[in-house]
C-alpha atoms as a PDB file:
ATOM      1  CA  UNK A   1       8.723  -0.393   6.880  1.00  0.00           C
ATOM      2  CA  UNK A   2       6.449   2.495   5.598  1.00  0.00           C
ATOM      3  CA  UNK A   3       2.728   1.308   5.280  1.00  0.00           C
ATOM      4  CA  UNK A   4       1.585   0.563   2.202  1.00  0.00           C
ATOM      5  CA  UNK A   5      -0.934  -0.806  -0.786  1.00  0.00           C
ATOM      6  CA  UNK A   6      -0.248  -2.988  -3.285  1.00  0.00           C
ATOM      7  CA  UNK A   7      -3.093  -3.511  -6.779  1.00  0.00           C
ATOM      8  CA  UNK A   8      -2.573  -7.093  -7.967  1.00  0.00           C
ATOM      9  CA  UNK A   9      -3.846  -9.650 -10.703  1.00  0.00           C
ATOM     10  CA  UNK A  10      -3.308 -13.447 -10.502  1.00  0.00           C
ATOM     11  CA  UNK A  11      -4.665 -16.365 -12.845  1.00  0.00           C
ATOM     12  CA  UNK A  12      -4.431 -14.548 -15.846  1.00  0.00           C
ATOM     13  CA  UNK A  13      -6.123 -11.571 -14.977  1.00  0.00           C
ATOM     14  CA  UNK A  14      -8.872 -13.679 -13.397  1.00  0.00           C
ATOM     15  CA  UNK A  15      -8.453 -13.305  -9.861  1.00  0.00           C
ATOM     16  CA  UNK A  16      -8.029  -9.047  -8.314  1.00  0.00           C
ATOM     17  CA  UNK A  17      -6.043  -8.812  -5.263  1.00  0.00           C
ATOM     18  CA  UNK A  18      -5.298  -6.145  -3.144  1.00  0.00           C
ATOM     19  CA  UNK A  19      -3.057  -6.147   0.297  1.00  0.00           C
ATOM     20  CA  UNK A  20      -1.951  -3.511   2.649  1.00  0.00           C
ATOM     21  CA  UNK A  21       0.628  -2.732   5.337  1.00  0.00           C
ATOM     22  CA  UNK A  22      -1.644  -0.444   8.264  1.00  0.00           C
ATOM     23  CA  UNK A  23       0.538  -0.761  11.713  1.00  0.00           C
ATOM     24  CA  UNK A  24       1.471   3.053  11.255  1.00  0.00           C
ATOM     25  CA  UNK A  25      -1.508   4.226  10.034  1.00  0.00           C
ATOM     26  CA  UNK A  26      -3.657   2.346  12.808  1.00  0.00           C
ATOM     27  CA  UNK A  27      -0.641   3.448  15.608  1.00  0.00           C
ATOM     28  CA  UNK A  28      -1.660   7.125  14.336  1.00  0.00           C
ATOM     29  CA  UNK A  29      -5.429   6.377  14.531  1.00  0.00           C
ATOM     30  CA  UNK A  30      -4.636   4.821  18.102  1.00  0.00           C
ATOM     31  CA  UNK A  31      -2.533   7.551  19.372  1.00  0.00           C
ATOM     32  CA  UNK A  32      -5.139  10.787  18.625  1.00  0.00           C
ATOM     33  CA  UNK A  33      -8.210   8.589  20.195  1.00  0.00           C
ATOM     34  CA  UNK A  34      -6.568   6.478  22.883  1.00  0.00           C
ATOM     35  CA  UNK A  35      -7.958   3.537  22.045  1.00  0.00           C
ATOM     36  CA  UNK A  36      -8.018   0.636  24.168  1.00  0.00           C
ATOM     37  CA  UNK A  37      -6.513  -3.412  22.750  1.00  0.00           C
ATOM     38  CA  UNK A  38     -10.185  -4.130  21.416  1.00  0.00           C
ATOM     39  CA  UNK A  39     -11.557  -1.138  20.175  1.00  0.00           C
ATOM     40  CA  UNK A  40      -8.073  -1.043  18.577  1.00  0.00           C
ATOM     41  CA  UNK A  41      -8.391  -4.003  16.933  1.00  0.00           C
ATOM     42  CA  UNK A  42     -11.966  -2.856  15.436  1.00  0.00           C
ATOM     43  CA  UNK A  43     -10.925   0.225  14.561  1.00  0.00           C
ATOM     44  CA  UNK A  44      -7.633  -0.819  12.918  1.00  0.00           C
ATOM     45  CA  UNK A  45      -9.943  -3.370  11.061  1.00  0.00           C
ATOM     46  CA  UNK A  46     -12.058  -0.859   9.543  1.00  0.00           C
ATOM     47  CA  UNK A  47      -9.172   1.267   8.474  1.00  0.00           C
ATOM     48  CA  UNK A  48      -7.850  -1.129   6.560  1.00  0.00           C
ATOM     49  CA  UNK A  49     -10.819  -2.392   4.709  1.00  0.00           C
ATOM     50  CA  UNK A  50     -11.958   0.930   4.120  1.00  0.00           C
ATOM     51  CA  UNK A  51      -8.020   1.719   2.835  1.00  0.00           C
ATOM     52  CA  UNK A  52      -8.379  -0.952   0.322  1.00  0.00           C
ATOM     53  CA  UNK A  53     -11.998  -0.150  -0.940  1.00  0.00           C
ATOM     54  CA  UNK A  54     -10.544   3.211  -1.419  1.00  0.00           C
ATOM     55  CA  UNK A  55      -7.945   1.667  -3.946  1.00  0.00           C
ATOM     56  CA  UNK A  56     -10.902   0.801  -5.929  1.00  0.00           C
ATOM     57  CA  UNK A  57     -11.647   4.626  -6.628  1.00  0.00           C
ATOM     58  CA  UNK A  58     -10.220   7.119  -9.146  1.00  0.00           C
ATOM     59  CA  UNK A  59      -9.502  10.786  -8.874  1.00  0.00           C
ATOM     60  CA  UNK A  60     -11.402  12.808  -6.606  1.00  0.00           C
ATOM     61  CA  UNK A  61     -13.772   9.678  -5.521  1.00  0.00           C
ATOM     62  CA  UNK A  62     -14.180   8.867  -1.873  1.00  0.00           C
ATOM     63  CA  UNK A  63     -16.003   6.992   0.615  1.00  0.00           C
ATOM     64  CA  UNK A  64     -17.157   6.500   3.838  1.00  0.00           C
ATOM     65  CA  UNK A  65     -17.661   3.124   6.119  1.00  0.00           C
ATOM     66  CA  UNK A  66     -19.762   2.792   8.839  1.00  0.00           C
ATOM     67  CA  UNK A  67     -20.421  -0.405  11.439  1.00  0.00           C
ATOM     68  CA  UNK A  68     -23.204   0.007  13.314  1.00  0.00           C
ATOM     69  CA  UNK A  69     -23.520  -3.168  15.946  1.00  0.00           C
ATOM     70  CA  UNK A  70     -25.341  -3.289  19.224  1.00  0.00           C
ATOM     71  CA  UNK A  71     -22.096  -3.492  21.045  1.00  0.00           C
ATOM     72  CA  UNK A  72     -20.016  -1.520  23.272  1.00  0.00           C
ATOM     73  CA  UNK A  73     -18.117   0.269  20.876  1.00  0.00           C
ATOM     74  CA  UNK A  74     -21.017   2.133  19.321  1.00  0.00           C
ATOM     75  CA  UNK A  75     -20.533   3.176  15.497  1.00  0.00           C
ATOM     76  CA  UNK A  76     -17.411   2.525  13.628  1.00  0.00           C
ATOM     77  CA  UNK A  77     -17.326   5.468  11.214  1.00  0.00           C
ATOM     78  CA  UNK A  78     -14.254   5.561   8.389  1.00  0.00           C
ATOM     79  CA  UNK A  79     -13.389   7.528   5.418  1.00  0.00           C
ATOM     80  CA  UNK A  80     -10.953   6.816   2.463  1.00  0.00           C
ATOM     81  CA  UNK A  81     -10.209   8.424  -0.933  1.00  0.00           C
ATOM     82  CA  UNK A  82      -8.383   7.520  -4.142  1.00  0.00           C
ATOM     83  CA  UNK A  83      -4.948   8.727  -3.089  1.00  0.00           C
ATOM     84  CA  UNK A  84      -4.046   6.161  -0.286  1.00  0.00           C
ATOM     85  CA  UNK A  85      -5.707   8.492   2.792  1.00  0.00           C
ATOM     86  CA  UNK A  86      -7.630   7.447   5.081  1.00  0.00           C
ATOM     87  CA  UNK A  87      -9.383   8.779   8.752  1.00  0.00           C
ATOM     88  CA  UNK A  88     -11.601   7.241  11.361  1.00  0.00           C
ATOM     89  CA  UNK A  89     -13.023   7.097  14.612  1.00  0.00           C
ATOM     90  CA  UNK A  90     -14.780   5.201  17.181  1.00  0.00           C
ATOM     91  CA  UNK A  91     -17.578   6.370  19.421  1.00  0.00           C
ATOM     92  CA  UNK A  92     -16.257   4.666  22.111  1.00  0.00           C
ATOM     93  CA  UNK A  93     -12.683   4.298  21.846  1.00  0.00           C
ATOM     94  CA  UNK A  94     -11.827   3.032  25.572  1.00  0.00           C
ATOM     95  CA  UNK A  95     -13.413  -0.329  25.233  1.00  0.00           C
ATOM     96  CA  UNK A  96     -11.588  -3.544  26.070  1.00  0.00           C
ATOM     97  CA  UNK A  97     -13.422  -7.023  26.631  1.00  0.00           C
ATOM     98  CA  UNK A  98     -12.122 -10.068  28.037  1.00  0.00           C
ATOM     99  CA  UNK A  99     -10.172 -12.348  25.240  1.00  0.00           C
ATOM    100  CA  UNK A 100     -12.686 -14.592  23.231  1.00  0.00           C
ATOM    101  CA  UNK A 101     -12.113 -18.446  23.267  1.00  0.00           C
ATOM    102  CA  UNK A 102      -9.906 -18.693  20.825  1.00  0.00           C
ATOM    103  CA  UNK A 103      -7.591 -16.564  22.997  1.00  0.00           C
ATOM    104  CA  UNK A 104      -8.318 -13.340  20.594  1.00  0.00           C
ATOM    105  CA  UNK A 105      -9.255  -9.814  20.875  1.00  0.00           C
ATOM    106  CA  UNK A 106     -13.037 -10.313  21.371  1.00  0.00           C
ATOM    107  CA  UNK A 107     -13.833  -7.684  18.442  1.00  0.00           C
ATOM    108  CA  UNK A 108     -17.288  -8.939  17.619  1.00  0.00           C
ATOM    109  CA  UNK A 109     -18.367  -8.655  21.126  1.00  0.00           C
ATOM    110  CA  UNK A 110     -17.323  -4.981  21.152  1.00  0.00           C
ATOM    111  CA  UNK A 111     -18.466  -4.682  18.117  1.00  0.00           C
ATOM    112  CA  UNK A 112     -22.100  -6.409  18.438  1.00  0.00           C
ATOM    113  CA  UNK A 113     -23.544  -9.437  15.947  1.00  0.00           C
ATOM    114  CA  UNK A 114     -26.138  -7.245  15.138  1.00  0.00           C
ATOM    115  CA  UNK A 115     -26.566  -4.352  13.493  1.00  0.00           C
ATOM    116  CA  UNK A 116     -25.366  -3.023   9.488  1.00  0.00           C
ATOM    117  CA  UNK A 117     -22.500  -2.081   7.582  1.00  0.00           C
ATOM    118  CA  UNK A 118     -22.680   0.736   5.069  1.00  0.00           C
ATOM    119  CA  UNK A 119     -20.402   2.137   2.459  1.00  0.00           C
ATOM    120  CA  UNK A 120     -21.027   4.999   0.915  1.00  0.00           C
ATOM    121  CA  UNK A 121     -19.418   6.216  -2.617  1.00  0.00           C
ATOM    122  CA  UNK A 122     -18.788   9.775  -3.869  1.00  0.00           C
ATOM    123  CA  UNK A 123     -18.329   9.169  -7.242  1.00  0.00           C
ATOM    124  CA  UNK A 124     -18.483  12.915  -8.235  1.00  0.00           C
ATOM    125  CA  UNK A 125     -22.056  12.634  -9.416  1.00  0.00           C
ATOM    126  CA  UNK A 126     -25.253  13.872  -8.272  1.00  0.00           C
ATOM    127  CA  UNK A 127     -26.213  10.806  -6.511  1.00  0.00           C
ATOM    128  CA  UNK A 128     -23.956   8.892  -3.978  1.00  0.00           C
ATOM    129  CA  UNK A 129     -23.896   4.962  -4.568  1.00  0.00           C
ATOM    130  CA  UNK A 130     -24.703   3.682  -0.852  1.00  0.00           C
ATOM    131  CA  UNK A 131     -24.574   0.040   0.238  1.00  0.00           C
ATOM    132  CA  UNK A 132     -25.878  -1.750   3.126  1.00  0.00           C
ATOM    133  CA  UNK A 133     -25.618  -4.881   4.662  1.00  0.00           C
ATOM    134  CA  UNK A 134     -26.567  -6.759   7.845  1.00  0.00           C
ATOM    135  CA  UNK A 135     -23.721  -7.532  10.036  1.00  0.00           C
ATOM    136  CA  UNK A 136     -22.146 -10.763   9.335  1.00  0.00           C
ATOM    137  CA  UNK A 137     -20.480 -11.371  12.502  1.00  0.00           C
ATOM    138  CA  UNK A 138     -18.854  -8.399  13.469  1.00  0.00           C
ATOM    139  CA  UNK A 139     -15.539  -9.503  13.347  1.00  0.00           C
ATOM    140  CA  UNK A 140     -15.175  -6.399  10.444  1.00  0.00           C
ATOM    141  CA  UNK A 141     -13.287  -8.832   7.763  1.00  0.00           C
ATOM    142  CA  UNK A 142     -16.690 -11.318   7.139  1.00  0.00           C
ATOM    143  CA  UNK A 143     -18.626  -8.382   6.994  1.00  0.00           C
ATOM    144  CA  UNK A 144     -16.662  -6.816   4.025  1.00  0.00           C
ATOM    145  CA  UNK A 145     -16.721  -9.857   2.494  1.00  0.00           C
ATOM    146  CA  UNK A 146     -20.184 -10.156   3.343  1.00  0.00           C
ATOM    147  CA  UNK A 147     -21.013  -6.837   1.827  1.00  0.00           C
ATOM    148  CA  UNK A 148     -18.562  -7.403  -1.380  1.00  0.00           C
ATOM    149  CA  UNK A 149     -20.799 -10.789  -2.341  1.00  0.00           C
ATOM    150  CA  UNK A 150     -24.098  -9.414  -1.111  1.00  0.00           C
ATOM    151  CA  UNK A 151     -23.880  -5.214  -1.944  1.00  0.00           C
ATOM    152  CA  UNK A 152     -21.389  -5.390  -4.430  1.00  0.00           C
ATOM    153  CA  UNK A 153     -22.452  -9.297  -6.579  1.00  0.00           C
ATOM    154  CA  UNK A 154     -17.988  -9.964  -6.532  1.00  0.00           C
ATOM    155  CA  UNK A 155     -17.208 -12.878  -4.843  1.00  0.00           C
ATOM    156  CA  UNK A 156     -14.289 -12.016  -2.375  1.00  0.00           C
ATOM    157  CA  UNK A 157     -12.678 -12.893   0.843  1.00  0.00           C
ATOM    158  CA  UNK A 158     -11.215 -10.604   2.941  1.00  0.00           C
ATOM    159  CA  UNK A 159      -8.888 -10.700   5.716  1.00  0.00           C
ATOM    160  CA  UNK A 160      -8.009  -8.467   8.371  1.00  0.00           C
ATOM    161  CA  UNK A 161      -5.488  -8.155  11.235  1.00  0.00           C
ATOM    162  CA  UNK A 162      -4.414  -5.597  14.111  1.00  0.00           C
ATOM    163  CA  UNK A 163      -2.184  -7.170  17.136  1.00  0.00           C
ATOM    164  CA  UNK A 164      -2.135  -4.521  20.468  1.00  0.00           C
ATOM    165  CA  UNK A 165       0.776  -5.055  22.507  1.00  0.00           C
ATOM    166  CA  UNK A 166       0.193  -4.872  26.451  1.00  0.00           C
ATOM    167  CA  UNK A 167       0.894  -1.453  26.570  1.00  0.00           C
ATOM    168  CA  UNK A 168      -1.976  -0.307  24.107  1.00  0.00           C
ATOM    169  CA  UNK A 169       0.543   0.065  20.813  1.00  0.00           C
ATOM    170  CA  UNK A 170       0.072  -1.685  17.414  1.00  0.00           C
ATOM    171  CA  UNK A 171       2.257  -4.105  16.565  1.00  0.00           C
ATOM    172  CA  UNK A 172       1.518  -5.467  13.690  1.00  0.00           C
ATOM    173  CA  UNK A 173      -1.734  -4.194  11.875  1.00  0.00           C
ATOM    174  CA  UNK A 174      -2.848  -4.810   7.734  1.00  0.00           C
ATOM    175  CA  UNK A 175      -4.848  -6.750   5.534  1.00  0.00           C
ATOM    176  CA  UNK A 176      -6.097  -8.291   1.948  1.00  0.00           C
ATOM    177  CA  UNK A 177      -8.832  -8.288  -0.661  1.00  0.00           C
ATOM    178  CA  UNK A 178      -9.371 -11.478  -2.849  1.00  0.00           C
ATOM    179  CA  UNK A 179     -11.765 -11.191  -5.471  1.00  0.00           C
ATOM    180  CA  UNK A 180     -12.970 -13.324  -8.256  1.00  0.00           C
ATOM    181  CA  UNK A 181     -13.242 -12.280 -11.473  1.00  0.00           C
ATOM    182  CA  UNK A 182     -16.053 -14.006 -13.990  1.00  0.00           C
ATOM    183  CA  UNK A 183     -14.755 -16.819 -15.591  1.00  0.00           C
ATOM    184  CA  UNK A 184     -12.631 -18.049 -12.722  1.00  0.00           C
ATOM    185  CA  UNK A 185     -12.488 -21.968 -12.980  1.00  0.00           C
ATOM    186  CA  UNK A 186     -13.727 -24.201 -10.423  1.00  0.00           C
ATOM    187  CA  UNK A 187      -9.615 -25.192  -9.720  1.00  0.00           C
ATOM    188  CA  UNK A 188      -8.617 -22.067  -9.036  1.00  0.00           C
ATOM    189  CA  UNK A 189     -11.307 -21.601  -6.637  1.00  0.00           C
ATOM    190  CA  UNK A 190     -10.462 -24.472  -4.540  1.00  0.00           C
ATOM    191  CA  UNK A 191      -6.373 -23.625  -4.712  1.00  0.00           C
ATOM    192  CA  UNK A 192      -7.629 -19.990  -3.703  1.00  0.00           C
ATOM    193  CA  UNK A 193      -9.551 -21.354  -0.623  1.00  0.00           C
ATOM    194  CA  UNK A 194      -6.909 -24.137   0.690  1.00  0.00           C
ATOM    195  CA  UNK A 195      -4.641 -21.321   0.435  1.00  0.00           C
ATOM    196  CA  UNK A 196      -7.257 -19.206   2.535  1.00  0.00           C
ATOM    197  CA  UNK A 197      -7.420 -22.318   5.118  1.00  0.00           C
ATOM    198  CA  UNK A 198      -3.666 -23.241   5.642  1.00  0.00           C
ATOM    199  CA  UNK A 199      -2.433 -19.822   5.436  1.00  0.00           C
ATOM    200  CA  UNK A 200      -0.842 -17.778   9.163  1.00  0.00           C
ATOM    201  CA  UNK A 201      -3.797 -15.014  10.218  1.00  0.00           C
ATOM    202  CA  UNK A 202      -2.934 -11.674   8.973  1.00  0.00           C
ATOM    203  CA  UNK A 203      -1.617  -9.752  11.943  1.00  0.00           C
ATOM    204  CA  UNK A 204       1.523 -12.694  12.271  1.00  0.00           C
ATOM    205  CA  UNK A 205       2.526 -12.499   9.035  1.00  0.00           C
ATOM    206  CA  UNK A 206       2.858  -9.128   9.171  1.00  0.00           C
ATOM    207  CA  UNK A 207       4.387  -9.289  12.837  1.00  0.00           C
ATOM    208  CA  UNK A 208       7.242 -12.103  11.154  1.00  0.00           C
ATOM    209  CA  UNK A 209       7.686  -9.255   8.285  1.00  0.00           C
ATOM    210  CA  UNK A 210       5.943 -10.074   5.592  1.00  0.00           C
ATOM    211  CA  UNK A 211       5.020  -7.615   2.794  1.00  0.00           C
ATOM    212  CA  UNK A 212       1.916  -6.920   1.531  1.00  0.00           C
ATOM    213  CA  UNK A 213       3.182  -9.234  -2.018  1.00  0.00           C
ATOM    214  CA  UNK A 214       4.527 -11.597  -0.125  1.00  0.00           C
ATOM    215  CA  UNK A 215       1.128 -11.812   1.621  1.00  0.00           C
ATOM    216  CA  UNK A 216      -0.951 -12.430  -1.483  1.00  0.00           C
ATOM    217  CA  UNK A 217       1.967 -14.977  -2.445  1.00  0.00           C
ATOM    218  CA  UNK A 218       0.773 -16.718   0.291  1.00  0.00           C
ATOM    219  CA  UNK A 219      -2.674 -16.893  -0.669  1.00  0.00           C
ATOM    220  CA  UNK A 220      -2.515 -16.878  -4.540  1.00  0.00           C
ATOM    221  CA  UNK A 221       0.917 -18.674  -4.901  1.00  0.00           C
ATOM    222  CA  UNK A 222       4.938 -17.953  -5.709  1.00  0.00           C
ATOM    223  CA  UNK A 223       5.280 -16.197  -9.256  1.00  0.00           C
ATOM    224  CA  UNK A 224       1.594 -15.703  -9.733  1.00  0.00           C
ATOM    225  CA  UNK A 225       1.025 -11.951  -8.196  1.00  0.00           C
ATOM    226  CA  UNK A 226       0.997  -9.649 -10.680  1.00  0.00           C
ATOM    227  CA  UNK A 227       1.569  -6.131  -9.173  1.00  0.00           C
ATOM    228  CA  UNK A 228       0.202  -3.144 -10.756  1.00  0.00           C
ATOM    229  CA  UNK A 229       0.393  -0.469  -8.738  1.00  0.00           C
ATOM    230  CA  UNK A 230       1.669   0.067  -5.505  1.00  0.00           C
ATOM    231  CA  UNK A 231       0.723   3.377  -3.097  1.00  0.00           C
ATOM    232  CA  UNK A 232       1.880   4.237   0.449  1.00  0.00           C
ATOM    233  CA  UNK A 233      -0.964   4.633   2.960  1.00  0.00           C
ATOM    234  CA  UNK A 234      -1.509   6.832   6.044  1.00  0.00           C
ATOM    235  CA  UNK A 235      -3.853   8.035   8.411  1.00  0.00           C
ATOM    236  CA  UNK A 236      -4.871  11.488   7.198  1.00  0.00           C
ATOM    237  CA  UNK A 237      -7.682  13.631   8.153  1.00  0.00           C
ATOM    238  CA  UNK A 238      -8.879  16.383   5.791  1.00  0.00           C
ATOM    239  CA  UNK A 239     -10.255  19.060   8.351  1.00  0.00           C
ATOM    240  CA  UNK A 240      -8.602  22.263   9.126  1.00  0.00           C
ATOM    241  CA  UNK A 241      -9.307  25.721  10.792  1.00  0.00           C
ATOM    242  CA  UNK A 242     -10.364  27.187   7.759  1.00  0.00           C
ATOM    243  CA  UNK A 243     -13.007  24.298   7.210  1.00  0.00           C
ATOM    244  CA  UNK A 244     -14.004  24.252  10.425  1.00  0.00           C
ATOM    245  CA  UNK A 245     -14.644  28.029  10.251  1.00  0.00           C
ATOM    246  CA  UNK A 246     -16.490  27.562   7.016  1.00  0.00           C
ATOM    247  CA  UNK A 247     -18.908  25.399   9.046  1.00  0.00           C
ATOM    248  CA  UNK A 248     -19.292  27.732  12.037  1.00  0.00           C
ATOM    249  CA  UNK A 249     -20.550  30.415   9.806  1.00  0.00           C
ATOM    250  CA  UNK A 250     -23.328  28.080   8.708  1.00  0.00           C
ATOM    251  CA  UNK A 251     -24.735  28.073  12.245  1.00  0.00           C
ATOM    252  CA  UNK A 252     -25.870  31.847  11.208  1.00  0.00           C
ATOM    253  CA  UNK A 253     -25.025  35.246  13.240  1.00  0.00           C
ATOM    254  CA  UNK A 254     -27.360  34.829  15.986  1.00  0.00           C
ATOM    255  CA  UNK A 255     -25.625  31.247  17.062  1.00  0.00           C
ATOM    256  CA  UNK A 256     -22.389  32.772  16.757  1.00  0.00           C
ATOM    257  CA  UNK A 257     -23.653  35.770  18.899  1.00  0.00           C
ATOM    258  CA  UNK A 258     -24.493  33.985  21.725  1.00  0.00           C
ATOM    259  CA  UNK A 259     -21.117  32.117  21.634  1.00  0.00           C
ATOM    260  CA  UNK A 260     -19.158  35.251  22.035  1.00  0.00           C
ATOM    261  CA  UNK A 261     -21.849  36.580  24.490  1.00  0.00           C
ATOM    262  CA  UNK A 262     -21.324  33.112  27.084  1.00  0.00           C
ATOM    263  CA  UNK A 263     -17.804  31.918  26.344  1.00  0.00           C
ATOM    264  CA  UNK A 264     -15.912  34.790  24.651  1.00  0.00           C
ATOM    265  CA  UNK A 265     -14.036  32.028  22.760  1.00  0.00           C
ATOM    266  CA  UNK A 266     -14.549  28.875  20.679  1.00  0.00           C
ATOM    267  CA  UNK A 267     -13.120  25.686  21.087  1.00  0.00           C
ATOM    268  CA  UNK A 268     -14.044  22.767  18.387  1.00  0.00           C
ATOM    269  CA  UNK A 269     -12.661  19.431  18.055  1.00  0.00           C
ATOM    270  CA  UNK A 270     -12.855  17.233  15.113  1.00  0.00           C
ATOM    271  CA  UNK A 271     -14.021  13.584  15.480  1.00  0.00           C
ATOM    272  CA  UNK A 272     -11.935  11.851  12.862  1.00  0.00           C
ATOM    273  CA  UNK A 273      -8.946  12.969  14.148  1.00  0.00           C
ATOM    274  CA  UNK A 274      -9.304  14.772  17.642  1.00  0.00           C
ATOM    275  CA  UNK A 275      -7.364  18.118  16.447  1.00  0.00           C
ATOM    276  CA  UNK A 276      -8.911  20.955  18.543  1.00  0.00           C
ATOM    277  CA  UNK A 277      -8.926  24.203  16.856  1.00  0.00           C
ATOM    278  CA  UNK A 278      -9.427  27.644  19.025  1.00  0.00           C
ATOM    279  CA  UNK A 279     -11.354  30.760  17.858  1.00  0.00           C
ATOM    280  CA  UNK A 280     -10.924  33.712  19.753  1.00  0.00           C
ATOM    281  CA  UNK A 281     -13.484  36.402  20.303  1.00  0.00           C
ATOM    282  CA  UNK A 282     -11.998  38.436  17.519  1.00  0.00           C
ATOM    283  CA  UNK A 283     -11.896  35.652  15.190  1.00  0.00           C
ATOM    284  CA  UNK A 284     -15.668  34.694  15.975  1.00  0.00           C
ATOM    285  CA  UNK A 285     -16.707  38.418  15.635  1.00  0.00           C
ATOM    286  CA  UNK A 286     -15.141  37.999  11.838  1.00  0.00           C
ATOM    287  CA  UNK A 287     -17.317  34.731  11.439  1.00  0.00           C
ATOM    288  CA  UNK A 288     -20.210  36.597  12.574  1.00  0.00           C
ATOM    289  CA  UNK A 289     -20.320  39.061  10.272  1.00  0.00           C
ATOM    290  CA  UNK A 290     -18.975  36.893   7.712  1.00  0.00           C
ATOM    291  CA  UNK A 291     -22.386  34.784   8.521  1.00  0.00           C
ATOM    292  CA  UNK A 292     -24.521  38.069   7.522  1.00  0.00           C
END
């Protein structure tokens, strides 16, 4: 099944709801950094959430995530637009700690309990919108909920999954947003958080096949998901060799002199998505005077 989002009401229009399906789009994120099971799992995470908050944009709009904890992993750093795309990397992607209690990934520990969470919004204007929160737990789904309540005033819950097979490959990977609208009645609360309670963890219903509507079924009951508007997903990063030229030339002539001078060549890779692009000597002489 291709990966997808779904845009949902329930309760009358009361209750917002978004899911996604993320195994290829975190197998693609996995496969250009090598990630190992845990820093997997976070990364996968923050794809996800950062997929969905990007359904909350229109047009041009993007944003970027970033988890800062004082764990292994280092930063956590994210980006997502309006159209379903999203990109993201780890500082340190080969990270993999010892199961937690409960028999889990141990993604807070890589992560770290301490630290912030930040989204920030182009919105097309002048200013960007930037929100910051301390780190919940650093298990990456209380934290966006954390930051939705705190940053954002909407009451939500948010749930995130990524399951890493033995040999390093995603399994099973996706996610939901639950958010309460005002006016939601004290009944629908409580249905909304038994649901929340007795409900499988996201990574085995997705692993037993369930679709991203069948997930919010779960949550917000049978015949009460209201779809409106459903996108396909994917890992997509928005650099290329013409960009990356673009910001060579910004380094000025002299910079781009003394690259020719000691390495007659160039060779840059990107961080989101670990493409390397080459410059040859002629193509940095062009970018030199270009820089004039």
């Amino acid at each position: 099944m291709n990966d997808y989002l779904v845009k949902a009401l329930s309760y009358d229009g009361k209750v917002r709801a978004y899911a996604a399906l993320t195994t290829e789009t975190v197998s693609e994120a996995q496969r250009r950094h090598q990630t190992w099971p845990t820093a997997s799992a976070a990364l996968g995470r923050t794809l996800t959430a950062c997929l969905m908050l990007g359904a909350t944009l229109k047009g041009d709009e993007q944003l970027t995530v970033k988890v800062e904890g004082n764990g292994p992993l280092g930063v956590i750093l994210a980006d997502a637009n309006a159209r379903g795309e999203v990109r993201g990397y780890v500082i340190h992607p080969q990270t993999h700690l010892d199961l937690n209690k409960k028999g889990k990934l141990d993604v807070s520990g890589a992560v770290g309990s301490e630290g912030t969470l930040s989204v920030i919004k182009d919105l097309g204007m002048r200013d960007y919108f930037t929100g910051q929160v301390p780190l919940y737990s650093g298990e990456i789904g209380e934290d966006f909920t954390y930051y939705l309540v705190k940053s954002e005033q909407i009451p939500s819950s948010v749930g995130l999954g990524v399951l890493v097979a033995p040999d390093n490959t995603i399994q099973a990977s996706g996610g939901f947003i639950i958010q309460l609208l005002p006016g939601t009645g004290e009944e629908t609360i409580s249905e909304i958080e038994e649901h929340l309670k007795t409900m499988m963890p996201v990574s085995t219903m997705i692993q037993h096949g369930f679709t991203p509507e069948e997930m919010l079924e779960e949550i917000l009951g049978k015949n009460n998901v209201q779809v409106l508007e459903k996108m396909p997903v994917k890992f997509q990063c928005q650099c290329s060799k013409e960009r990356i030229g673009n910001a060579m030339i910004s380094l000025g002539k002299e910079e781009i002199k003394e690259i020719i001078q000691t390495d007659g060549q160039a060779e840059v890779q990107c961080h989101f998505c670990n493409e390397m692009y080459l410059f040859s000597k002629e193509e940095l002489e062009k970018l030199r005077n270009a820089a004039n």
